[in-house]
N, C-alpha and C. Protein backbone atom coordinates (compact mmCIF):
# COMPACT_ATOMS: atom_id res chain seq x y z
N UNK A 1 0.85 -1.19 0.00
CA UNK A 1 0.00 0.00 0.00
C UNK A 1 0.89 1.24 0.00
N UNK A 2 0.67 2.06 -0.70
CA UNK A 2 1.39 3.54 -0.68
C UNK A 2 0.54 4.51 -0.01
N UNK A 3 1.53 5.56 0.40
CA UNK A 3 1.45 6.63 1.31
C UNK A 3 0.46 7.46 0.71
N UNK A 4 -0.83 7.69 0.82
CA UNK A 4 -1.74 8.56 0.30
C UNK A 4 -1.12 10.04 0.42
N UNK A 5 -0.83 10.00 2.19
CA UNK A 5 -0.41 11.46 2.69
C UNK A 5 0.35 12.12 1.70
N UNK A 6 1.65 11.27 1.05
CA UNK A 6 2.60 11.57 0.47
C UNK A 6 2.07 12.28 -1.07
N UNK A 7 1.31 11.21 -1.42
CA UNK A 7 0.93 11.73 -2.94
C UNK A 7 -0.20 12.80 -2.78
N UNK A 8 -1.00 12.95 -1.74
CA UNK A 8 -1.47 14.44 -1.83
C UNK A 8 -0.75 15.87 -1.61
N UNK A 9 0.20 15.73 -1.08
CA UNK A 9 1.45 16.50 -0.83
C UNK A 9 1.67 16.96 -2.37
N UNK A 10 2.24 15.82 -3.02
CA UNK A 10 2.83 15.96 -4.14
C UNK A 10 1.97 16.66 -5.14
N UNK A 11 0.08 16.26 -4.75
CA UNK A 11 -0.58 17.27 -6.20
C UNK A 11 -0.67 18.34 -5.69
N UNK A 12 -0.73 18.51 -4.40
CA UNK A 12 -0.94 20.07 -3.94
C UNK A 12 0.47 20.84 -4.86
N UNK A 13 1.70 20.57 -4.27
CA UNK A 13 2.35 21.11 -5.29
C UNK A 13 2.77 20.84 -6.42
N UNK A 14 1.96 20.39 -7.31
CA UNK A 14 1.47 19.81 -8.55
C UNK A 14 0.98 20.99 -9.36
N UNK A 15 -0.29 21.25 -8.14
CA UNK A 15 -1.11 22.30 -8.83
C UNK A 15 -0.70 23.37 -9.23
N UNK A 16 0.34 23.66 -8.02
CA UNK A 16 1.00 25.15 -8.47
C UNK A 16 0.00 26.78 -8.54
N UNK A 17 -1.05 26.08 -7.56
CA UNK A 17 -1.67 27.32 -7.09
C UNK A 17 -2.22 27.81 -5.92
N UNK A 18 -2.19 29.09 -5.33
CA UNK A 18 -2.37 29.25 -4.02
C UNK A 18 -2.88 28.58 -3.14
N UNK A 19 -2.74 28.54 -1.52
CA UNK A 19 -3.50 27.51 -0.73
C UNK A 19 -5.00 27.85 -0.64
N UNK A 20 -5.31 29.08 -1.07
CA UNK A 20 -6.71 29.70 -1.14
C UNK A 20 -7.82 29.57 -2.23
N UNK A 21 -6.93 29.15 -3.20
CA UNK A 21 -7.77 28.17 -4.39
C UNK A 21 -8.49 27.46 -4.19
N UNK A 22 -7.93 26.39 -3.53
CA UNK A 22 -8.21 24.62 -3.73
C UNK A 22 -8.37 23.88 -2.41
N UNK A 23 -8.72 22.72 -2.42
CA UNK A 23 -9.06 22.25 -1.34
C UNK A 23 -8.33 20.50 -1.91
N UNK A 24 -7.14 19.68 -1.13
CA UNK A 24 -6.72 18.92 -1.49
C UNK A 24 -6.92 17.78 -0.11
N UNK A 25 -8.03 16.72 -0.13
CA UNK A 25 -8.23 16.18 0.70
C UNK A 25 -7.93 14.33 0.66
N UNK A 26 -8.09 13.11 1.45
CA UNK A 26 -8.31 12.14 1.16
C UNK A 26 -9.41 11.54 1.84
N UNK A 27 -10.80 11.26 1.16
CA UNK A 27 -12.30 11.04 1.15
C UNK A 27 -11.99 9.28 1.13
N UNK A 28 -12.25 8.87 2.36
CA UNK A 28 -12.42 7.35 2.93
C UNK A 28 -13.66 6.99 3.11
N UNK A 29 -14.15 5.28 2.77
CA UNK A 29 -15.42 4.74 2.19
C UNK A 29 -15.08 3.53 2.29
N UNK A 30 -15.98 2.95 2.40
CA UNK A 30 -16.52 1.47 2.08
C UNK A 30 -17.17 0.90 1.24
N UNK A 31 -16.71 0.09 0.42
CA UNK A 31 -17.51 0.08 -0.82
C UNK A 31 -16.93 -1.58 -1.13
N UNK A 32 -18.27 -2.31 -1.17
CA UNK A 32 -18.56 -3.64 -1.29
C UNK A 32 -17.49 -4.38 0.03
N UNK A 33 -17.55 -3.98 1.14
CA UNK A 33 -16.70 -4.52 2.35
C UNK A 33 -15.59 -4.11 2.36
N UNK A 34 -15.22 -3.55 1.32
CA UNK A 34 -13.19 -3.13 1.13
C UNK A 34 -13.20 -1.66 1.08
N UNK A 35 -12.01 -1.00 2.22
CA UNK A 35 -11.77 0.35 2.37
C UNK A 35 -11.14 0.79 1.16
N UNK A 36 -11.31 1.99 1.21
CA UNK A 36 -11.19 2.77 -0.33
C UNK A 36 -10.96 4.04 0.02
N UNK A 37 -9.97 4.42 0.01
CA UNK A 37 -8.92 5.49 -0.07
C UNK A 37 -8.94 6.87 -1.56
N UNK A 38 -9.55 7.65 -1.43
CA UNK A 38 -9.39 8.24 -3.00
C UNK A 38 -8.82 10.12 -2.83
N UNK A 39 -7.78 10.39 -3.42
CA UNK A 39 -7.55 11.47 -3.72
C UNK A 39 -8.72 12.88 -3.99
N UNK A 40 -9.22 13.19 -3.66
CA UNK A 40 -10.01 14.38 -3.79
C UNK A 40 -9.12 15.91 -3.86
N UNK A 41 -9.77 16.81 -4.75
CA UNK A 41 -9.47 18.20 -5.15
C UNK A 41 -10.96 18.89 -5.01
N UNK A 42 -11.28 19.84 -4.56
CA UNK A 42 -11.94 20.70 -4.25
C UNK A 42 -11.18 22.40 -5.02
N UNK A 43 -12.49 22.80 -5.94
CA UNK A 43 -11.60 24.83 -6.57
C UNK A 43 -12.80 25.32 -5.94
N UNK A 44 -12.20 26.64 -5.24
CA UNK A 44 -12.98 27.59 -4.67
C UNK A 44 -13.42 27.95 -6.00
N UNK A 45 -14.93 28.43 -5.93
CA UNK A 45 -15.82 29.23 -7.32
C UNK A 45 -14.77 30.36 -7.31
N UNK A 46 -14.57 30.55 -8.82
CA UNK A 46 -14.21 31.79 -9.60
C UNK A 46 -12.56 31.33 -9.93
N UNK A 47 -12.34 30.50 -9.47
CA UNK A 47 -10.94 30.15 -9.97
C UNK A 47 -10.93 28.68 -10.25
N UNK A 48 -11.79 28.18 -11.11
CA UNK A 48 -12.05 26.87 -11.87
C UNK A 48 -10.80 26.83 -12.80
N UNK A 49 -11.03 28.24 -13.59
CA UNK A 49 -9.98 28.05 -14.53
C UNK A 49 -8.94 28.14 -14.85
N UNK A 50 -8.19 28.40 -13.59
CA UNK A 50 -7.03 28.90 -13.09
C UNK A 50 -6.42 27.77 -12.52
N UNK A 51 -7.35 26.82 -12.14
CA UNK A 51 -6.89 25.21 -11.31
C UNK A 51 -7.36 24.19 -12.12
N UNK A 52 -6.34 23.71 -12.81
CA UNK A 52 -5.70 21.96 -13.46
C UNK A 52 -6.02 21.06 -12.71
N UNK A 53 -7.14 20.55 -12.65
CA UNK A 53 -6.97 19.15 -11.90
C UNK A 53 -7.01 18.18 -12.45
N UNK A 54 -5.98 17.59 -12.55
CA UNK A 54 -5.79 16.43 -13.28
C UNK A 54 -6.64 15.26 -13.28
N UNK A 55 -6.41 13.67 -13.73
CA UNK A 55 -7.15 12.98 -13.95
C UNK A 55 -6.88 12.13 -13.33
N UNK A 56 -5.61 11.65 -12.96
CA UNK A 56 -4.73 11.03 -12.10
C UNK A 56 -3.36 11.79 -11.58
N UNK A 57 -2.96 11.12 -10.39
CA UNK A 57 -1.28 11.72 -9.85
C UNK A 57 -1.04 10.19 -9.62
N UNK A 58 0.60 10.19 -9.62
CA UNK A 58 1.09 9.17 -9.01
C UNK A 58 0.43 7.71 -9.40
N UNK A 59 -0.37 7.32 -10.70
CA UNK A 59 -1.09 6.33 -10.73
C UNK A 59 -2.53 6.12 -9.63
N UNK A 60 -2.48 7.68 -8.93
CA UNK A 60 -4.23 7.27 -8.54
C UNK A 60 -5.26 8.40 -9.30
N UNK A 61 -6.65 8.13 -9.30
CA UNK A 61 -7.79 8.94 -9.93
C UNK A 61 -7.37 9.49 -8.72
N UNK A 62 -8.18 10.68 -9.27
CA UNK A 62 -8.19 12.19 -8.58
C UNK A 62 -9.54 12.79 -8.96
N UNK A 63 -10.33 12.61 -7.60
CA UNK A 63 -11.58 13.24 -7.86
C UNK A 63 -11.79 14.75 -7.64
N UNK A 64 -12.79 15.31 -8.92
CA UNK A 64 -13.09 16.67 -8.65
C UNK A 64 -14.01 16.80 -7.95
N UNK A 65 -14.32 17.41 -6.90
CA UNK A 65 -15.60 17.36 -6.13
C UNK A 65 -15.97 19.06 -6.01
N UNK A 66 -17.36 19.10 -6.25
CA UNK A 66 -17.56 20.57 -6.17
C UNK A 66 -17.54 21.34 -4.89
N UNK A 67 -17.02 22.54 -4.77
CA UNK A 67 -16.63 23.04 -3.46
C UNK A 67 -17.97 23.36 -2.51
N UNK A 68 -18.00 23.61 -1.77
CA UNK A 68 -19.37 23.33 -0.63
C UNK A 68 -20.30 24.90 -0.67
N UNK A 69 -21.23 24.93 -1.20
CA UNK A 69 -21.76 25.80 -1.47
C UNK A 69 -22.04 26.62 0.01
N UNK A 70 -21.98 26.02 0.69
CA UNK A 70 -22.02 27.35 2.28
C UNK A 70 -20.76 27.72 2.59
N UNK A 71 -20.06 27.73 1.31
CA UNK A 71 -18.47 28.05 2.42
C UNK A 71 -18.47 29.35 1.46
């Protein structure tokens, strides 16, 4: 198993954009009895297009998840 911590590290500075942009998290689940670990990216509205989020890092998906509308 590899270091999740590590490879979110690595897209944060991947992204190459402010810490006030983006939101770079790891979203844990259960899914059919087996834990499941997945990369998540969160863009603050108005700077969608300013933030690359890729499709994968490091050989994992990288989910876009939309940023939380009460924040």
């Amino acid at each position: 198993m590899t270091d999740l911590t590590t490879e979110a590290q690595s897209l944060i500075r991947s992204l190459g954009a402010p810490a006030q942009w983006h939101s770079v998290f790891i979203q844990t689940s259960v899914e059919d009895g087996q834990f499941v670990r997945k990369l998540c990216v969160s863009v603050r509205p108005g700077f969608e297009n300013r933030v690359k989020v890729p499709e994968t890092h490091m050989g994992h998906p990288v989910v876009n998840v939309p940023w939380p509308k009460e924040s």
